[in-house]
Every structure is written in C-alpha cells, then in structure tokens.
C-alpha atoms as a PDB file:
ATOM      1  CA  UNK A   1     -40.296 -49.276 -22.903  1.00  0.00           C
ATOM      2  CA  UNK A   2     -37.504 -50.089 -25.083  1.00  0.00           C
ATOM      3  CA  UNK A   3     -35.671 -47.347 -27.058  1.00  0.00           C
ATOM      4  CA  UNK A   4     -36.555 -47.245 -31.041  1.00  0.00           C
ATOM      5  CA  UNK A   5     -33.669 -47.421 -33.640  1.00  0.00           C
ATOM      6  CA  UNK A   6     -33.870 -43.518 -34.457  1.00  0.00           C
ATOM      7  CA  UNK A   7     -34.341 -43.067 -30.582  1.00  0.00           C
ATOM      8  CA  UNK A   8     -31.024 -44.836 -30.237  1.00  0.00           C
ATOM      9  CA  UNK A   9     -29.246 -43.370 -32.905  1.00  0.00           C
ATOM     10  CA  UNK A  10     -29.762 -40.000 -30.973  1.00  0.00           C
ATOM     11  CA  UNK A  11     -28.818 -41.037 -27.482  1.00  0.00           C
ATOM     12  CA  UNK A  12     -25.345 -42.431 -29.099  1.00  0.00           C
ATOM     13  CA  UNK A  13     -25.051 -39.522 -30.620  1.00  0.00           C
ATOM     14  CA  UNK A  14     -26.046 -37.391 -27.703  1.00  0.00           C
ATOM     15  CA  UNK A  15     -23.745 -39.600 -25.021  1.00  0.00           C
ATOM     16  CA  UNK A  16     -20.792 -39.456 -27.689  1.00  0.00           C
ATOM     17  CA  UNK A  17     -21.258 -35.734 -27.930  1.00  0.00           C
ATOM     18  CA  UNK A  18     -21.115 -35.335 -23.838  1.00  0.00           C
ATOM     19  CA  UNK A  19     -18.514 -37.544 -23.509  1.00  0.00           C
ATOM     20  CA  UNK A  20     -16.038 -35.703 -26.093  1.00  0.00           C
ATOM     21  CA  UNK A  21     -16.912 -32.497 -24.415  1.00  0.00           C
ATOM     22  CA  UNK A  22     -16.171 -33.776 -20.946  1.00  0.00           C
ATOM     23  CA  UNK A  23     -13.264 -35.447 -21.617  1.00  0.00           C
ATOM     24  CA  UNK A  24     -11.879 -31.822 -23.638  1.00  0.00           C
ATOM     25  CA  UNK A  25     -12.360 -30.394 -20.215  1.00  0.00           C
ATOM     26  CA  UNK A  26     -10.921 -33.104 -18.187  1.00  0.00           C
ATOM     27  CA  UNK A  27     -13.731 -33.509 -16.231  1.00  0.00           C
ATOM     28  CA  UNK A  28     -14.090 -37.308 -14.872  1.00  0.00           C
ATOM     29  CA  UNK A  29     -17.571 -39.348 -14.983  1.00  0.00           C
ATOM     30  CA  UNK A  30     -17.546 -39.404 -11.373  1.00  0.00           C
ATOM     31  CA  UNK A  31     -17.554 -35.635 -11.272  1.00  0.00           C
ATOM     32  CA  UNK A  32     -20.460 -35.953 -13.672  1.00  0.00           C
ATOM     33  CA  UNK A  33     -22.036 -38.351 -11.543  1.00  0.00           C
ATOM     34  CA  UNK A  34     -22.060 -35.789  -8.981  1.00  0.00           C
ATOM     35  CA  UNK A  35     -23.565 -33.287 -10.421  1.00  0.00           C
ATOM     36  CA  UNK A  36     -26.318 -35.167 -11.950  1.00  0.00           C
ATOM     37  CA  UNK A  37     -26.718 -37.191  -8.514  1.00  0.00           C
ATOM     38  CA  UNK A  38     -26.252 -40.134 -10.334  1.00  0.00           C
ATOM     39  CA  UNK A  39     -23.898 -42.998 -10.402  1.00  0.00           C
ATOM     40  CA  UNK A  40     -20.810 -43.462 -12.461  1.00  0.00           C
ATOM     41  CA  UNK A  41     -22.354 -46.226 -14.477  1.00  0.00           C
ATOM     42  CA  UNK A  42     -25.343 -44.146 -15.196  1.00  0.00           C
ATOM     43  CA  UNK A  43     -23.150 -41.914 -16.825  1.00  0.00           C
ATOM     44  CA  UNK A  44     -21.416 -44.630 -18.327  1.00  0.00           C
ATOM     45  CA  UNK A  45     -24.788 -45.919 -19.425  1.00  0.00           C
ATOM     46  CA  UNK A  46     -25.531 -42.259 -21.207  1.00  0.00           C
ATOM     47  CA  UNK A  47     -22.660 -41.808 -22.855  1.00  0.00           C
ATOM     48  CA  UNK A  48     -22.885 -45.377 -24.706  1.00  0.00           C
ATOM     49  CA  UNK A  49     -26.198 -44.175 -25.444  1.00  0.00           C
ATOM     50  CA  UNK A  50     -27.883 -47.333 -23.849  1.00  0.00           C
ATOM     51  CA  UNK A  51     -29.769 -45.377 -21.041  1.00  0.00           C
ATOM     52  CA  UNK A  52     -32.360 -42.473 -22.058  1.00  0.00           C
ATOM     53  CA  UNK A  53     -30.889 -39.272 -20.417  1.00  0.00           C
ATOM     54  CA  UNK A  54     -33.991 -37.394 -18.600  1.00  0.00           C
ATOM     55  CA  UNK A  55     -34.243 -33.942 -20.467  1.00  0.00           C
ATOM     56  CA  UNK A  56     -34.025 -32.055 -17.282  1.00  0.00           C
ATOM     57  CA  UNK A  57     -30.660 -33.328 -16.958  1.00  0.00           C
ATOM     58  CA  UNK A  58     -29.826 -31.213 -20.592  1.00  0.00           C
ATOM     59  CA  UNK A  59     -29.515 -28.000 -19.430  1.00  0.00           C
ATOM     60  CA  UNK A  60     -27.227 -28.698 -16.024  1.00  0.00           C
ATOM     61  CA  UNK A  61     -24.439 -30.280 -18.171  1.00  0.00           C
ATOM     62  CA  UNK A  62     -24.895 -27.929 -20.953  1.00  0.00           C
ATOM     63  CA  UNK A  63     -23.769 -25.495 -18.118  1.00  0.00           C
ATOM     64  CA  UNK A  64     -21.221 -27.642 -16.901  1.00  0.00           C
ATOM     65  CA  UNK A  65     -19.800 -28.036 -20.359  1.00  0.00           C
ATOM     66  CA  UNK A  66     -20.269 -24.546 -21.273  1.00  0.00           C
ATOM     67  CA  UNK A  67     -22.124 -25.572 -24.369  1.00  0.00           C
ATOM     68  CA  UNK A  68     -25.689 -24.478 -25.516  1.00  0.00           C
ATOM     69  CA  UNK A  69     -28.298 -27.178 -25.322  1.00  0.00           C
ATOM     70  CA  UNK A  70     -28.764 -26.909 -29.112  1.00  0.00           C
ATOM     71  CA  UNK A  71     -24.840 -27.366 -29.037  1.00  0.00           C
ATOM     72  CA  UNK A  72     -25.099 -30.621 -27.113  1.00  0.00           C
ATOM     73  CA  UNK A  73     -28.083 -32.499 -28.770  1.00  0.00           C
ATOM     74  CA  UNK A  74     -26.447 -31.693 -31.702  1.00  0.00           C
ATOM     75  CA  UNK A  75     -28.319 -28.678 -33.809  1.00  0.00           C
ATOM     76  CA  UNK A  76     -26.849 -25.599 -34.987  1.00  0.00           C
ATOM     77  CA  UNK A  77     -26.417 -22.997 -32.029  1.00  0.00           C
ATOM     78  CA  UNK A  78     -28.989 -20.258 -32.623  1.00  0.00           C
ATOM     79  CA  UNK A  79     -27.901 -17.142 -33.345  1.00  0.00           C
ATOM     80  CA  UNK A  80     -27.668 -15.568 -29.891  1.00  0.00           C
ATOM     81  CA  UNK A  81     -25.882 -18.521 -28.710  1.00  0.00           C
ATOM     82  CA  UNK A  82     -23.334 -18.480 -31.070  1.00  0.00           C
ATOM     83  CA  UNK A  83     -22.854 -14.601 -30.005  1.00  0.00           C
ATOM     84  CA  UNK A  84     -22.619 -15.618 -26.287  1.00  0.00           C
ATOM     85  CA  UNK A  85     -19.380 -18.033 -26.886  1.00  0.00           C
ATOM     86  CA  UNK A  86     -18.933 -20.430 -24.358  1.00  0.00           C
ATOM     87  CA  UNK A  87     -18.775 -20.474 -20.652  1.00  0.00           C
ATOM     88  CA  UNK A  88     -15.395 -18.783 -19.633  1.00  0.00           C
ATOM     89  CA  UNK A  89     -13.693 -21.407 -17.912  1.00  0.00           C
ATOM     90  CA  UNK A  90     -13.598 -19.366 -14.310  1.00  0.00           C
ATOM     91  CA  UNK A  91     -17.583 -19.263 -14.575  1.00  0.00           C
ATOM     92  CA  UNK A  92     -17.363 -23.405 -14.880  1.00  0.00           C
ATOM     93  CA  UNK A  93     -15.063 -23.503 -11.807  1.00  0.00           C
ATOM     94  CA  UNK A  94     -17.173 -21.074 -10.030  1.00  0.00           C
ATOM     95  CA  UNK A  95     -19.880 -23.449 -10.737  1.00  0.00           C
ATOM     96  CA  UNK A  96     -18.249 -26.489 -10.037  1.00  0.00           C
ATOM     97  CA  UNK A  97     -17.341 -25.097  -6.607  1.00  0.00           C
ATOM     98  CA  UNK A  98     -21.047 -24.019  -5.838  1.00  0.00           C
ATOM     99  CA  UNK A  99     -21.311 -27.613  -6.365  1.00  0.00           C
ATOM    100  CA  UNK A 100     -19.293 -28.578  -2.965  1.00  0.00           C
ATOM    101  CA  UNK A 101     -19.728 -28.935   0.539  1.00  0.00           C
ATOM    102  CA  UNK A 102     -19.437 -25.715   2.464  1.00  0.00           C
ATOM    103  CA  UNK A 103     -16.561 -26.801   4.161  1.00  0.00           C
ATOM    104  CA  UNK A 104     -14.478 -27.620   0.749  1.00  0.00           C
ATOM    105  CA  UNK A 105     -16.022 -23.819  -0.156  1.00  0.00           C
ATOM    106  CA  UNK A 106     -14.447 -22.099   2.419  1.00  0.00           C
ATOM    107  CA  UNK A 107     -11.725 -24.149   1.640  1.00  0.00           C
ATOM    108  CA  UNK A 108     -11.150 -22.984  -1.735  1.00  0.00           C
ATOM    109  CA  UNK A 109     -11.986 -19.139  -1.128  1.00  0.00           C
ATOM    110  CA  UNK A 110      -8.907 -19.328   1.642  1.00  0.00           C
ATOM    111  CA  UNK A 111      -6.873 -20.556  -1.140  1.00  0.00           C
ATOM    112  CA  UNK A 112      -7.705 -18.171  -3.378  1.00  0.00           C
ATOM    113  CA  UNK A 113      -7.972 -15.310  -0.657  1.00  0.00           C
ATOM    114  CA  UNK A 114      -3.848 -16.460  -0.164  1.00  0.00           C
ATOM    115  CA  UNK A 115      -3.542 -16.435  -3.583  1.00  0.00           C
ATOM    116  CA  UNK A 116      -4.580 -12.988  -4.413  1.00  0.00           C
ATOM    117  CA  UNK A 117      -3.454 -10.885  -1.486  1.00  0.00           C
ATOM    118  CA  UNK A 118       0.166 -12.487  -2.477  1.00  0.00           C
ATOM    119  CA  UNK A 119      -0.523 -11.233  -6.042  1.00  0.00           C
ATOM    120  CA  UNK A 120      -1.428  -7.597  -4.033  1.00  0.00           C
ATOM    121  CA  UNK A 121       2.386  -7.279  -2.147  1.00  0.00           C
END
C-alpha cells in the first residue's frame, strides 16, 4: 500500500528527526542497523522517510537516542518526560554494550575493570 501525502510528510519528518539525533550522538546507521536488525539501507530508507518505520521499532531508538517517543515523532514531551531529562550518556553506553556479543562484553568490563582499579592506586 503506498504511503499518503500526510503519511509521508510524517515519516520525513520522523526519519529527519532520527537522523539529527543520531548523528548529535555520533552514532553510525550501521550501528542503527544493528540494533533494529535491519540493514543499513533500511535505515537509510527511514530516515529519507521513503520506508514506513514499524511502530515497535519507536520505543528501542527512543532509548537509544535517549529521547521520549513523544520527543521523536515530534509532539511536546509530556510533563513527566520533560522532568526525567534525557538518558545520561553512561546509561546509552551501558545499553549499547548489552547490545554485543558476550565476548566483546567481557571485553569491555576488563577494560573498564583496568580502568578503575588504576583510578583506585
């Protein structure tokens, strides 16, 4: 079914919206594409607001982005959003790191193990 002109007008919108936020965070399409298990055109395809995005994808990159999902389809935050704030930026790389293989996990907690008993001397 195609998508209707007001229909497209808010997937532009939407994709623009997700875009601007994940570029402000430096996070790459492919990483998107990863956690949406999706390819990097797909997200391409969202962003440009020529693919429909499924709304169960919403809330996982509002998450990721550390945005409200009234933030990210574009209406004002309600008011206990806008009391919450965004994600702190250690709860998105916690997250993003949930997101890896166990190997890369273990991986990162040694580095940050290392990190933190140098911190401790």
């Amino acid at each position: 079914m195609p998508i209707g002109k007001d229909e497209k007008a808010f997937f532009v919108q939407l994709g623009a919206r997700i875009a601007a936020l994940r570029k402000d965070q430096g996070i790459t399409q492919v990483q998107m594409a990863e956690l949406l298990k999706v390819s990097q055109q797909t997200i391409t395809a969202y962003e440009a607001g020529r693919r429909r995005m499924p709304v169960s994808s919403l809330p996982v990159i509002a998450r990721y982005l550390g945005v409200s999902i009234e933030e990210l389809i574009g209406e004002p935050p309600s008011a206990a959003a806008r009391k919450r704030g965004p994600t702190p930026k250690i709860q998105q790389q916690m997250e993003r790191i949930q997101q890896l293989p166990k190997a890369q996990q273990r991986f990162v907690m040694q580095m940050i193990d290392t990190v933190l008993a140098q911190q401790g001397r």
